[in-house]
N, C-alpha and C. Protein backbone atom coordinates (compact mmCIF):
# COMPACT_ATOMS: atom_id res chain seq x y z
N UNK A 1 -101.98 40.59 -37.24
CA UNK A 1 -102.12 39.14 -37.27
C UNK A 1 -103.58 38.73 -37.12
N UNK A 2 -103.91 37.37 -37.38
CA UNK A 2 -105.37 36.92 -37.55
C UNK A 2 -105.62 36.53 -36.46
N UNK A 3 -106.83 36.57 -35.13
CA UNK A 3 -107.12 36.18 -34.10
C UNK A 3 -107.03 34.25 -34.21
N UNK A 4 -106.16 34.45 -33.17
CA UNK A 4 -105.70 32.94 -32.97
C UNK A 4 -104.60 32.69 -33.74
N UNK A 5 -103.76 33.27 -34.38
CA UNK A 5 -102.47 33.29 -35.44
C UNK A 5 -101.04 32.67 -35.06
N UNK A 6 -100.49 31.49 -34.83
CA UNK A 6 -99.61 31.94 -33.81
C UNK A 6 -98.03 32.58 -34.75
N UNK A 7 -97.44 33.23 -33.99
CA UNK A 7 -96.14 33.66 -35.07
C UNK A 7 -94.87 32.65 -35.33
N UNK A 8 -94.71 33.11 -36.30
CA UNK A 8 -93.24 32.30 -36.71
C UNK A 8 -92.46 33.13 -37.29
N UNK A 9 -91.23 32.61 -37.46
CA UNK A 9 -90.01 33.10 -38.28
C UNK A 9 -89.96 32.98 -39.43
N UNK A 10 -89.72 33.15 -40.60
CA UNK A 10 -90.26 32.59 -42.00
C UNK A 10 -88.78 31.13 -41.82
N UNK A 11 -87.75 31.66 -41.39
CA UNK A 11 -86.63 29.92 -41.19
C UNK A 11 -87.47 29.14 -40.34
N UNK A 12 -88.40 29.66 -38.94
CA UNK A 12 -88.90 28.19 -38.29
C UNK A 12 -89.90 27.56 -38.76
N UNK A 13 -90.81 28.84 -39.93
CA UNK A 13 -91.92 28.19 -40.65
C UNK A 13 -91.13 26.96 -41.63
N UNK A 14 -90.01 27.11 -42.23
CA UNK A 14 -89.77 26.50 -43.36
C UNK A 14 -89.01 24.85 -42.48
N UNK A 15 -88.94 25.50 -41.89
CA UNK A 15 -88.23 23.94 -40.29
C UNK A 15 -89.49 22.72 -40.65
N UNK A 16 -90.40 23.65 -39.78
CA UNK A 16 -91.24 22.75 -39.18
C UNK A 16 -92.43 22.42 -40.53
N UNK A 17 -92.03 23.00 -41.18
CA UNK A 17 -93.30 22.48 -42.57
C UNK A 17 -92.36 21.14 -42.98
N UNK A 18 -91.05 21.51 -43.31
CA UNK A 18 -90.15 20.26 -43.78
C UNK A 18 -90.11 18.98 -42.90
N UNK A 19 -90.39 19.47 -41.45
CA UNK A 19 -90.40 17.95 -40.53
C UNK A 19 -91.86 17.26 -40.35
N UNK A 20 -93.09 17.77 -40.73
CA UNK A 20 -93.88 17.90 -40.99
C UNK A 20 -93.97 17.12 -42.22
N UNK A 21 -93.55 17.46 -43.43
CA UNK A 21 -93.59 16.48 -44.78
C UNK A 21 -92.33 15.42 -44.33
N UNK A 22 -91.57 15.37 -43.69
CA UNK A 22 -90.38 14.15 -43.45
C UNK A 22 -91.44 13.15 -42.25
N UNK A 23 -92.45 13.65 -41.43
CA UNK A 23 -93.15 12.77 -40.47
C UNK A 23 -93.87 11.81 -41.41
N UNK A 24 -94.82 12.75 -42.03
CA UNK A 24 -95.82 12.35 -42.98
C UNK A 24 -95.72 11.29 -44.32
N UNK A 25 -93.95 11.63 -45.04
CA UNK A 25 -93.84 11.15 -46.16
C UNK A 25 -92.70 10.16 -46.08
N UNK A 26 -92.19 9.70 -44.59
CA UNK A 26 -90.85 8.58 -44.26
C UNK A 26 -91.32 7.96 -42.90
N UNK A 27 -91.49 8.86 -41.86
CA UNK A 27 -91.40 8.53 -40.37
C UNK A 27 -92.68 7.71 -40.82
N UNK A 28 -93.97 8.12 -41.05
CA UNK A 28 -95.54 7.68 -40.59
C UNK A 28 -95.22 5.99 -41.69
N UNK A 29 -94.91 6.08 -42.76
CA UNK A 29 -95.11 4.77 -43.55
C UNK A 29 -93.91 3.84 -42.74
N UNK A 30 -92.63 4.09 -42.25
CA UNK A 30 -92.12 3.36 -41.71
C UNK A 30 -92.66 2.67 -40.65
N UNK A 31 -92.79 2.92 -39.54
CA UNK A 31 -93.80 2.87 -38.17
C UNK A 31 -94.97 1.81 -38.42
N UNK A 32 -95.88 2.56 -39.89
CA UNK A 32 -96.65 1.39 -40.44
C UNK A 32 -96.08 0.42 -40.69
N UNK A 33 -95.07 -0.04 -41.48
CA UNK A 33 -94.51 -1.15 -41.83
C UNK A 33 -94.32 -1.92 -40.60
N UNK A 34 -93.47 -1.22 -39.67
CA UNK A 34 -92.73 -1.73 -38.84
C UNK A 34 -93.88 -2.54 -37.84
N UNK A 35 -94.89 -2.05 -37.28
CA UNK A 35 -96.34 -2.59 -36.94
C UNK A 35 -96.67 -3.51 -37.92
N UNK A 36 -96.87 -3.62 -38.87
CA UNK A 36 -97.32 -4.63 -39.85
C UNK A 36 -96.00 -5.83 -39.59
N UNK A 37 -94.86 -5.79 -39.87
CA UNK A 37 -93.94 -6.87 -39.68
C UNK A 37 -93.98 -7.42 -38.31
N UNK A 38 -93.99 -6.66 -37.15
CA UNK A 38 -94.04 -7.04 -35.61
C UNK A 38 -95.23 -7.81 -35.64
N UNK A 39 -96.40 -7.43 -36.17
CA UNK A 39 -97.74 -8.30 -35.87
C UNK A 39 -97.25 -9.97 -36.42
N UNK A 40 -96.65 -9.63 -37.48
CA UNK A 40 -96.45 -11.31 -38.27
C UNK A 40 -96.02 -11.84 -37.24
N UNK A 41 -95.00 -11.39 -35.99
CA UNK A 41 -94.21 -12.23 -35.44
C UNK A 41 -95.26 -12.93 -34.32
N UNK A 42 -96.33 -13.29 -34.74
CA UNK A 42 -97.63 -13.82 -33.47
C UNK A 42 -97.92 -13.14 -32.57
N UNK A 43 -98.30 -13.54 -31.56
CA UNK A 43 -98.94 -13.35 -30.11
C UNK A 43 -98.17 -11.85 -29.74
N UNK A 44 -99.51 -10.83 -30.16
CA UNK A 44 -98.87 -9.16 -29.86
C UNK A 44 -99.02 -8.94 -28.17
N UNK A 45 -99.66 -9.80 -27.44
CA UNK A 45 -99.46 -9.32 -26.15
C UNK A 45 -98.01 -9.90 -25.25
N UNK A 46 -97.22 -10.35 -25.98
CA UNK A 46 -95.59 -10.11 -25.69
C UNK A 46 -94.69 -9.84 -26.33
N UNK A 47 -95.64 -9.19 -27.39
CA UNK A 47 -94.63 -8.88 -28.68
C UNK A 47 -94.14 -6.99 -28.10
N UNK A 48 -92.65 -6.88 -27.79
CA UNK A 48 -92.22 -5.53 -27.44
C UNK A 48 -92.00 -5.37 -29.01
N UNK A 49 -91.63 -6.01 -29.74
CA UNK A 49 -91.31 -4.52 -30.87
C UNK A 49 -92.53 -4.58 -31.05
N UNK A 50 -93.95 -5.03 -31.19
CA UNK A 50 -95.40 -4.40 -31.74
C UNK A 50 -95.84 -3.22 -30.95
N UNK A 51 -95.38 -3.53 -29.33
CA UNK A 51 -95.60 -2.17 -28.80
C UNK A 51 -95.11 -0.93 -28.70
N UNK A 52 -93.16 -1.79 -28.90
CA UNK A 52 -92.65 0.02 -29.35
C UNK A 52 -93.32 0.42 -30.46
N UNK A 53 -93.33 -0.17 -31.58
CA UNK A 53 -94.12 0.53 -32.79
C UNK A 53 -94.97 1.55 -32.98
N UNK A 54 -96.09 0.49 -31.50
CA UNK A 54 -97.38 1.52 -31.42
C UNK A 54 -96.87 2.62 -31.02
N UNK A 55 -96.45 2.81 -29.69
CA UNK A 55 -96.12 3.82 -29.03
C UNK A 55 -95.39 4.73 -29.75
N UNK A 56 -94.79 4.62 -31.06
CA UNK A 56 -93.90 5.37 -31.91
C UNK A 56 -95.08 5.86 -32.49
N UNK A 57 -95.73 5.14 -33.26
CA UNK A 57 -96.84 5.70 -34.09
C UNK A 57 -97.39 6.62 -33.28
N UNK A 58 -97.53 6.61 -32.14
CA UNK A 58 -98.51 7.45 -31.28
C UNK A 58 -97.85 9.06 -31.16
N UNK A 59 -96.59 8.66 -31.42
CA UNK A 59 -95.78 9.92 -31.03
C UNK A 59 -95.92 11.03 -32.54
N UNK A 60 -95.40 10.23 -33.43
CA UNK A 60 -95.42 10.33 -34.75
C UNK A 60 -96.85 10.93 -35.24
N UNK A 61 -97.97 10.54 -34.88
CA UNK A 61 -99.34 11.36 -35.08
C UNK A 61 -99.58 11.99 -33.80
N UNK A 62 -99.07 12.45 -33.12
CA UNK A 62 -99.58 13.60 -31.95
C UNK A 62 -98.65 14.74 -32.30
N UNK A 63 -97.30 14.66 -32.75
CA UNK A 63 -97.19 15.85 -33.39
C UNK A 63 -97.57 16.21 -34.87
N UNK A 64 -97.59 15.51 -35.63
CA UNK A 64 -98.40 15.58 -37.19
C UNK A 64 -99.46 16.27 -36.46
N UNK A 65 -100.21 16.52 -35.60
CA UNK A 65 -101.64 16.77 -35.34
C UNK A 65 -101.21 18.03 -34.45
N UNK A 66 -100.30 18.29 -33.69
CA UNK A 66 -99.40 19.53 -33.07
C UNK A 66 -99.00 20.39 -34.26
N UNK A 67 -98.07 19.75 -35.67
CA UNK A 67 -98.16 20.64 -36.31
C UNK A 67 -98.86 21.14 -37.18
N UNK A 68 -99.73 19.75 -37.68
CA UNK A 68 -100.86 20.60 -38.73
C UNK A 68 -101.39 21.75 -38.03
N UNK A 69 -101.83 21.49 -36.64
CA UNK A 69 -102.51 22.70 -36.35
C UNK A 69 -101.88 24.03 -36.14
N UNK A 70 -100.79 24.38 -35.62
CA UNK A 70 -99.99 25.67 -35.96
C UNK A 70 -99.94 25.78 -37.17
N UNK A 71 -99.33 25.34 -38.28
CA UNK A 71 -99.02 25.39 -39.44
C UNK A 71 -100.18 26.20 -40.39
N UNK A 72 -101.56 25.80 -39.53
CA UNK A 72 -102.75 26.21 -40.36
C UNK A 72 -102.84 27.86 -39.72
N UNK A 73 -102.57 28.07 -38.80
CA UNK A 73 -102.91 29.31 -37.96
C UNK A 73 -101.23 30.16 -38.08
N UNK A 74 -100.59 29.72 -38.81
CA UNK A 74 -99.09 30.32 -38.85
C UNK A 74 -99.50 31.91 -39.58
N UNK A 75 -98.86 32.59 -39.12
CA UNK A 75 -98.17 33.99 -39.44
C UNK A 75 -96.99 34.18 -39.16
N UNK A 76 -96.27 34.42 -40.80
CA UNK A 76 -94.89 34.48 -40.50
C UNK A 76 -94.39 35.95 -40.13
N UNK A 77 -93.69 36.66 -39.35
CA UNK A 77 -93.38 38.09 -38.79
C UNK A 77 -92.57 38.29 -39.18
N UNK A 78 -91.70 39.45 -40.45
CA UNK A 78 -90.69 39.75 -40.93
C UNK A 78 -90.22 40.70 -39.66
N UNK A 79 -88.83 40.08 -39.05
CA UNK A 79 -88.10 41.04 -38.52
C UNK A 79 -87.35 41.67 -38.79
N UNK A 80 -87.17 41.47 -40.18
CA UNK A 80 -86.44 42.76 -40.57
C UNK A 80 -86.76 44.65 -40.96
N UNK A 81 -88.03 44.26 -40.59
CA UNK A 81 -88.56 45.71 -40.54
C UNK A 81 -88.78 46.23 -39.11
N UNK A 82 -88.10 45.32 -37.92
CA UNK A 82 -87.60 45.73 -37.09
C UNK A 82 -86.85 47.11 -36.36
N UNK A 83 -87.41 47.81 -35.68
CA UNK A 83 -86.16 48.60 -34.78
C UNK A 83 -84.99 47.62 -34.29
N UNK A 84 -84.15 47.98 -34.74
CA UNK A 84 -83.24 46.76 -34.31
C UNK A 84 -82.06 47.60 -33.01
N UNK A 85 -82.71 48.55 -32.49
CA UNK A 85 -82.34 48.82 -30.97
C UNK A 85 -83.44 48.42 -29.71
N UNK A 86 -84.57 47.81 -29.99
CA UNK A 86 -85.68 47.30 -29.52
C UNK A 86 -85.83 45.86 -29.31
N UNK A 87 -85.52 45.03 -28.49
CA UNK A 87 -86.29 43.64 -28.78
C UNK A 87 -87.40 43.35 -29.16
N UNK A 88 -87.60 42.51 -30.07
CA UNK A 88 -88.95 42.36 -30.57
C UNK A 88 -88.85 40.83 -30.80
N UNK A 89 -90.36 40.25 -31.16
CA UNK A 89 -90.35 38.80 -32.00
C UNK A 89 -89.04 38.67 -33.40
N UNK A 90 -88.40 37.73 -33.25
CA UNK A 90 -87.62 37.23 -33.85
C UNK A 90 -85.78 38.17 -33.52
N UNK A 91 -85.91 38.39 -32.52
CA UNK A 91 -84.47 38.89 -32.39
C UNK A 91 -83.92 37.88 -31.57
N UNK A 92 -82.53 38.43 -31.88
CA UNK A 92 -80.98 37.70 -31.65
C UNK A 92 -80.72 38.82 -30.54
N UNK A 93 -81.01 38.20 -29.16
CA UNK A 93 -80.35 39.26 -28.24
C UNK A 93 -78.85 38.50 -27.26
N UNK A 94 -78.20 39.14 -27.39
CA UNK A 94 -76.93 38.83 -26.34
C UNK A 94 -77.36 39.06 -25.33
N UNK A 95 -76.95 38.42 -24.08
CA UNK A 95 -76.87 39.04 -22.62
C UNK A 95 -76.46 38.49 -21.53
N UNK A 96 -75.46 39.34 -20.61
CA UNK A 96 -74.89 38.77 -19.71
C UNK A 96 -75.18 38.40 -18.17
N UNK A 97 -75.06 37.58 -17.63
CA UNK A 97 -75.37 37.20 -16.40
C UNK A 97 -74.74 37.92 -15.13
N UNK A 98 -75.21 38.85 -14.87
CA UNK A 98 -74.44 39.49 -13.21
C UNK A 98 -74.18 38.73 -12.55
N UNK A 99 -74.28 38.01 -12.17
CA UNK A 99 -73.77 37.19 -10.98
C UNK A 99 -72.64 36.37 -11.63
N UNK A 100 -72.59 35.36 -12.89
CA UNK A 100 -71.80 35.07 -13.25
C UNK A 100 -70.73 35.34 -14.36
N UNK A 101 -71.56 36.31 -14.76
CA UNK A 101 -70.64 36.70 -16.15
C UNK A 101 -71.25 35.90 -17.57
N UNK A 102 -71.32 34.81 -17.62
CA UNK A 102 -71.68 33.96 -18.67
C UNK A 102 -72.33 35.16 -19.81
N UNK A 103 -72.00 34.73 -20.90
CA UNK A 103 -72.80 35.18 -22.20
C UNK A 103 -73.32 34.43 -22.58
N UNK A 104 -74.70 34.58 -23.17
CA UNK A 104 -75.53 33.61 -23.89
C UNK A 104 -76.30 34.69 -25.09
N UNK A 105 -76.58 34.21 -26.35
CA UNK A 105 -77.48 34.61 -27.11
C UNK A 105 -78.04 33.86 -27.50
N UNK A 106 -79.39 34.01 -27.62
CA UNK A 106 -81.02 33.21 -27.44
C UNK A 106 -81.60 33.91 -28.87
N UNK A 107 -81.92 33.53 -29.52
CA UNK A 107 -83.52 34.13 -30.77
C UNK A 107 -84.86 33.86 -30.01
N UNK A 108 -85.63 35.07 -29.65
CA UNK A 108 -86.81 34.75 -29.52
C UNK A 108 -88.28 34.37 -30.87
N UNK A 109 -88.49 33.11 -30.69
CA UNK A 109 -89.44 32.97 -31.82
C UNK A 109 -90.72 32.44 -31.22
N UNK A 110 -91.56 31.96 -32.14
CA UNK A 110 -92.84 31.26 -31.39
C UNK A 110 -92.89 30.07 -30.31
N UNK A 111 -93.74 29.88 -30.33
CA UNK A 111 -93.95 28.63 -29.24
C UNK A 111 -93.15 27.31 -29.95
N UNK A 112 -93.75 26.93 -31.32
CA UNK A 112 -93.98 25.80 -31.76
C UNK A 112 -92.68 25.68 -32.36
N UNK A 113 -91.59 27.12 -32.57
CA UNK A 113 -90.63 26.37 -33.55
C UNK A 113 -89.43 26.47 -31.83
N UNK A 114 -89.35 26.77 -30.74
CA UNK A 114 -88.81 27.25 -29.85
C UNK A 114 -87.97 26.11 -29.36
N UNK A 115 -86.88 26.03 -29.17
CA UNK A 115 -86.01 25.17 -28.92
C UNK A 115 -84.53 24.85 -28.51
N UNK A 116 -84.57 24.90 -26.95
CA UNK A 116 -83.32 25.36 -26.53
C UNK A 116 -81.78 25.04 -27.14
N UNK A 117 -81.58 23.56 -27.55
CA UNK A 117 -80.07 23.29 -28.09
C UNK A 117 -80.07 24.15 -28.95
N UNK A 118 -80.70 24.46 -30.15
CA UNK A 118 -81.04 25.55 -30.98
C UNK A 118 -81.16 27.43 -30.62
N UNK A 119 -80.76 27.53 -29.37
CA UNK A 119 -80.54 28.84 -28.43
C UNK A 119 -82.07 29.72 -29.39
N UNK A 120 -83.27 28.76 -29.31
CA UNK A 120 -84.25 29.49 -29.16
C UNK A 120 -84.99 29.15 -28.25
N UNK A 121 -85.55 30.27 -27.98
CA UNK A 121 -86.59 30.78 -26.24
C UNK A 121 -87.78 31.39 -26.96
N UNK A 122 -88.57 30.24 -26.35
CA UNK A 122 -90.83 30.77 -26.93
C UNK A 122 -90.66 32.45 -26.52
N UNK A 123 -91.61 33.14 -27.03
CA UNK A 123 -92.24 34.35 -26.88
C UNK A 123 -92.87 34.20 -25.56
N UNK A 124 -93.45 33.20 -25.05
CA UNK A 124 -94.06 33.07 -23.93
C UNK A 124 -93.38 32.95 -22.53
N UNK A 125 -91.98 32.67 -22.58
CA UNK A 125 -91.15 32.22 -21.83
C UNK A 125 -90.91 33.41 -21.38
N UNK A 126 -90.67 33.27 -19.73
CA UNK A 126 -90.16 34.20 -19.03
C UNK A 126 -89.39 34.90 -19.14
N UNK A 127 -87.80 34.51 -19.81
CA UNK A 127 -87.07 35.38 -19.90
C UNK A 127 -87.16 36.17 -20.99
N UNK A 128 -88.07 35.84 -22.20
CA UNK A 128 -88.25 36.14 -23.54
C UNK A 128 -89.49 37.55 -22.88
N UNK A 129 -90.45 37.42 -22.19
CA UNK A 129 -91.57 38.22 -21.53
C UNK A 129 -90.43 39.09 -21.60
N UNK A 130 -89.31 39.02 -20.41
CA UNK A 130 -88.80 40.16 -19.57
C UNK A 130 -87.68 40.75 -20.69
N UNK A 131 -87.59 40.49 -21.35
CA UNK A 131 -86.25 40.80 -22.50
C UNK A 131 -87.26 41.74 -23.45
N UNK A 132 -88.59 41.61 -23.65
CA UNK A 132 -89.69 42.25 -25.06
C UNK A 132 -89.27 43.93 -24.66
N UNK A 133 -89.25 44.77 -25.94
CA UNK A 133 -89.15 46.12 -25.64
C UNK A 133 -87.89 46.80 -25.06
N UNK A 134 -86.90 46.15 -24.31
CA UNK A 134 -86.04 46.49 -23.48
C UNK A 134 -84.91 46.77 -25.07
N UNK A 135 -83.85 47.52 -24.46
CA UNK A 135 -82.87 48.29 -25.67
C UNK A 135 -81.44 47.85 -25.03
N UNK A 136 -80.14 47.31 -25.67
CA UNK A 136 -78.74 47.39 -25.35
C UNK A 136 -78.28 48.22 -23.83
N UNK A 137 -77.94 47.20 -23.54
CA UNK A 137 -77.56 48.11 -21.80
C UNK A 137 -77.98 48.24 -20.47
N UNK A 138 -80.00 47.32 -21.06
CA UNK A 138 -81.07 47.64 -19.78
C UNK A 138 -80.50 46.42 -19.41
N UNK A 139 -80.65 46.68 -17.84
CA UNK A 139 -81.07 45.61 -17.19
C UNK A 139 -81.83 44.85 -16.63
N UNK A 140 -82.05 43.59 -16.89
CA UNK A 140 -83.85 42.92 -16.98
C UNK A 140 -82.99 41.95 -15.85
N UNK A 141 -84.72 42.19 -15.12
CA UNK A 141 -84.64 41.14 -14.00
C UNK A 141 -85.94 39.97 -13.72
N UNK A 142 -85.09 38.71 -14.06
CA UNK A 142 -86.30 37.83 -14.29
C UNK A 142 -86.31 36.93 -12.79
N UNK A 143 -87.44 36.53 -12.46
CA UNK A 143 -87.68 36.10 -11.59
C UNK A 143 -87.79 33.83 -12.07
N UNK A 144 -86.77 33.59 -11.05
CA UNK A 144 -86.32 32.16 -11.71
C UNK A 144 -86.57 31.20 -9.90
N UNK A 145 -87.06 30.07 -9.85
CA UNK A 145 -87.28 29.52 -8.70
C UNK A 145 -86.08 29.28 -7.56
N UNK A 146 -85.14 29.84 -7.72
CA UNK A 146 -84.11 30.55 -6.78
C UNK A 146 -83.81 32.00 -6.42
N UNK A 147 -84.89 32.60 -6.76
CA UNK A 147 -84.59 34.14 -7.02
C UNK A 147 -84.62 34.92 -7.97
N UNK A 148 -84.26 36.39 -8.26
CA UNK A 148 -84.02 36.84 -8.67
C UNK A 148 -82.65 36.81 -10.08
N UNK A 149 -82.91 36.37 -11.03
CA UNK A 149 -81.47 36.79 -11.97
C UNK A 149 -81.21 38.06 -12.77
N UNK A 150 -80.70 38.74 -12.65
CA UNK A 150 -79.82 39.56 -13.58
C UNK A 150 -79.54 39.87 -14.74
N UNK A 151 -80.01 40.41 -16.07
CA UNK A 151 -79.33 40.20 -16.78
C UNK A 151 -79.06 41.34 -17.20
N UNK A 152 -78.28 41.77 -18.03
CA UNK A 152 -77.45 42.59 -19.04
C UNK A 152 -77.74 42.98 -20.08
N UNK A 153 -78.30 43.30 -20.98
CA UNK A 153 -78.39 43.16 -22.74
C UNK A 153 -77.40 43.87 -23.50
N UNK A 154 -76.29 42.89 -23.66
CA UNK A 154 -75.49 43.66 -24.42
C UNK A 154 -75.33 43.77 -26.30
N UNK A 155 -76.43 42.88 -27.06
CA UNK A 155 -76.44 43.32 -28.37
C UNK A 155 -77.79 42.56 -29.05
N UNK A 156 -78.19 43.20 -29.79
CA UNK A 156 -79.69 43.13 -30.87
C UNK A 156 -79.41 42.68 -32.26
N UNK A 157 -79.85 42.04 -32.65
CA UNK A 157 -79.87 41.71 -33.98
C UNK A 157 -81.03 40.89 -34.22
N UNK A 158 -81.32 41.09 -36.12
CA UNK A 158 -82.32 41.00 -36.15
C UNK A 158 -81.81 39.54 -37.78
């Protein structure tokens, strides 16, 4: 990879380039409009929709500016040339909770496409750290602000 590169999935590259052209080519001109119509309505220092607006716009160009900049430094990591008895960037690991049993499977991917309802966990994230390298069966123990947790690894995929 290129110093300063960050990784992606070639699916989270193709995510976040598409929300990226949906910010840029719907969200950003709406927002404009919507600021332009709120101003007509007079006096902007009690005007709330001129300020939600802003504050939308604000949101709307701080990630445009979050993702241009990954996007420019992206390297996408084929995991399919994976050991796929190994965790690595972009795996599908199962694993169970000792204490409770629960199953969960997580994809570890980059920072920028990482997103829990989506059962993805950053590369940077603790449990993603303690899961790297480990094989079906180990047991990884991550350290969580109640203690110690447990886990299991019961399957890899890539």
């Amino acid at each position: 990879m290129v110093e300063n590169s960050i990784p992606f999935t070639s699916e989270g590259l193709s995510e976040l380039t598409a929300e990226l052209k949906q910010l840029k080519e719907v969200e950003r001109p709406q927002v404009i409009a919507d600021i332009a119509e709120a101003r007509a309505h007079g006096d902007l220092s009690e005007n709330a929709e001129y300020h939600a607006a802003r504050e939308k716009q604000g949101f709307i160009e701080a990630r445009i500016k979050e993702l241009e900049s990954g996007l420019s430094r992206a390297s996408v990591v084929d995991s399919s040339v994976q050991d796929a008895h190994i965790v690595r960037f972009g795996a599908y690991v199962t694993f169970s909770n000792e204490e409770s049993g629960e199953i969960k499977t997580l994809r570890i991917v980059g920072d920028l496409e990482a997103n829990l309802e989506k059962n993805r966990i950053s590369l940077s994230s603790p449990l993603a750290r303690a899961f790297m390298g480990k094989e079906v069966g180990d047991l990884v123990e991550v350290r969580v602000p109640k203690g110690i947790q447990e886990y299991v690894i019961t399957e890899i995929n890539y």
